[in-house]
Protein backbone atom coordinates (compact mmCIF):
# COMPACT_ATOMS: atom_id res chain seq x y z
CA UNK A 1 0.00 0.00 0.00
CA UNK A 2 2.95 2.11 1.32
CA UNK A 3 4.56 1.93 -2.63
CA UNK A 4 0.88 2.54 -4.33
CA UNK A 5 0.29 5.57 -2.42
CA UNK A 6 4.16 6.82 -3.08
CA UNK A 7 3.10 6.09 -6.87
CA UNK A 8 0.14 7.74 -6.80
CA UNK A 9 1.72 10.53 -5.60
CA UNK A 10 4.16 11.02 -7.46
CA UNK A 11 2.86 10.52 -11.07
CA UNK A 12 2.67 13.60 -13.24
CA UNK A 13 -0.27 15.66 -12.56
CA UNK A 14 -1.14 15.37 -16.43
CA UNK A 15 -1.37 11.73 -15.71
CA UNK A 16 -3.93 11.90 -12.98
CA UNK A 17 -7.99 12.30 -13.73
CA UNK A 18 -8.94 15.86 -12.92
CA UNK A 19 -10.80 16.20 -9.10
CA UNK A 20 -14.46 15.63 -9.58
CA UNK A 21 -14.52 18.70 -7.16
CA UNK A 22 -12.69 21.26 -5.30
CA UNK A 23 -11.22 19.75 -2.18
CA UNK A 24 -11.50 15.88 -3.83
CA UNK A 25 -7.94 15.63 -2.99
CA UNK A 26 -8.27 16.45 0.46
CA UNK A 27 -10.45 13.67 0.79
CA UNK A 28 -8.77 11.26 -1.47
CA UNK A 29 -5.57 12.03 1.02
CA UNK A 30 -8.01 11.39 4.20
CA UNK A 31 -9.52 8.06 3.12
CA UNK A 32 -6.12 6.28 1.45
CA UNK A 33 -3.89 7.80 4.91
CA UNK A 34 -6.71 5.66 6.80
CA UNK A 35 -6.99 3.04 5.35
CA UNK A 36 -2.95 2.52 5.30
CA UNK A 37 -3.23 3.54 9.26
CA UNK A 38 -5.91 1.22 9.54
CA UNK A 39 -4.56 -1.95 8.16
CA UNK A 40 -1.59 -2.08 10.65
CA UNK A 41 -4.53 -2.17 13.38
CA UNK A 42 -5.04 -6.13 12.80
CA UNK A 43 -1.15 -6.32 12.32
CA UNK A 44 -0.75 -4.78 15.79
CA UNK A 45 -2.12 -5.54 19.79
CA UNK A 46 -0.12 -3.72 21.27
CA UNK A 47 -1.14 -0.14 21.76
CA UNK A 48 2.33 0.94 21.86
CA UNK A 49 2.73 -0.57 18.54
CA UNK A 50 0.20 0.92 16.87
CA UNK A 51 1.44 4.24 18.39
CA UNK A 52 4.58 3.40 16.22
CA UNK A 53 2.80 2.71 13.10
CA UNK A 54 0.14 5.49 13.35
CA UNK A 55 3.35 7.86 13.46
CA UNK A 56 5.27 5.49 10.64
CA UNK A 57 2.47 6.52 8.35
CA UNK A 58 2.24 10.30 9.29
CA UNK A 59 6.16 10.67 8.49
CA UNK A 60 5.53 8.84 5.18
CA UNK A 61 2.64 11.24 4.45
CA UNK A 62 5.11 14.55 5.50
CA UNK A 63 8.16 12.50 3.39
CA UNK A 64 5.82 12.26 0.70
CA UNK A 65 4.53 15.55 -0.13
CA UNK A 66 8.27 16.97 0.30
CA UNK A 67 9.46 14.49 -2.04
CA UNK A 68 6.64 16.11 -4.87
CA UNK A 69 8.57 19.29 -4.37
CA UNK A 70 12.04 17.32 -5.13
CA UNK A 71 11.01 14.63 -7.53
CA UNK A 72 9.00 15.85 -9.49
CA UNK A 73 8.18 19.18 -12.11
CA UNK A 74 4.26 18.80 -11.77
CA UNK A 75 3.74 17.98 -8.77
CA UNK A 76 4.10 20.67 -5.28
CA UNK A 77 4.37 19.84 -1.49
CA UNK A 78 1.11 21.24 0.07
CA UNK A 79 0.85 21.35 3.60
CA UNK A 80 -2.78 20.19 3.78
CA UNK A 81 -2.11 17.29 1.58
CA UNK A 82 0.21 16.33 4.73
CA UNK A 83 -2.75 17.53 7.14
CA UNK A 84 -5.22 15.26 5.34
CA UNK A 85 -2.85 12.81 5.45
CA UNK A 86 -2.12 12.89 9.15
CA UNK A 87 -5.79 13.15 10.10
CA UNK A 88 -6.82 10.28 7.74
CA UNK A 89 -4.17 8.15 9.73
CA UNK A 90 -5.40 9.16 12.96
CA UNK A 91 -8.85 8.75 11.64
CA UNK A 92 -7.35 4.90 10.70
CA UNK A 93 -6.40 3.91 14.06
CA UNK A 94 -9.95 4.67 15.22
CA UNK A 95 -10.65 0.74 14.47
CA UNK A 96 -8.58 -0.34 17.20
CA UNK A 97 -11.51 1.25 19.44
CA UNK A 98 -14.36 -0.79 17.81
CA UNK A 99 -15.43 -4.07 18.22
CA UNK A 100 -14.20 -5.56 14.73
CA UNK A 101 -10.57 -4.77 16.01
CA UNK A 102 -10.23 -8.01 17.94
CA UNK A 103 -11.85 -9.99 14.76
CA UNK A 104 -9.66 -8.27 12.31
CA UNK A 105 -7.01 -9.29 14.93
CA UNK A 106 -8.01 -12.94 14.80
CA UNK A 107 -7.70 -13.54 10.89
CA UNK A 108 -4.59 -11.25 10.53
């Protein structure tokens, strides 16, 4: 998930579908930051753990939108890109709190 996102990301704008709407990046950051945060919720007990996941992905999301500004010509860091991406993986790590966490647990 980790190398789609980096993709995605980094692709030419040109290459990309335009937004739908204003702000349809925001929330294409929000929902693909938690679902990344979210998966490591199964992978993980430990609250600790999660802790060090939950900030794994929110220092990929910063790395990430820095890297636009180095990597690429199309593409700019935006600093809520990086918020979005942040709140989507706290928003992720809300699963641990729900009552699917243990039965996500129990297949992972």
């Amino acid at each position: 998930m980790f190398a789609a996102i980096a993709t995605g990301s980094l692709l030419p704008a040109s290459d990309l579908p335009p937004p739908a709407f204003d702000g349809m990046d925001k929330l294409e950051h929000l929902f693909g930051y938690a679902v990344l945060s979210g998966w490591s919720v199964p992978l993980f007990a430990a609250r600790r753990a999660r802790v060090a996941a939950l900030l794994a992905v929110i220092a990929f999301g910063v790395a990430i939108e820095g890297a636009q500004g180095v990597f690429t010509a199309t593409r700019e860091p935006d600093v809520l890109d990086a918020l979005a991406n942040a709140t989507g993986a706290l928003l992720g790590q809300l699963v641990a709190f729900t009552r699917c966490a243990n039965a996500l647990r129990a297949r992972a």
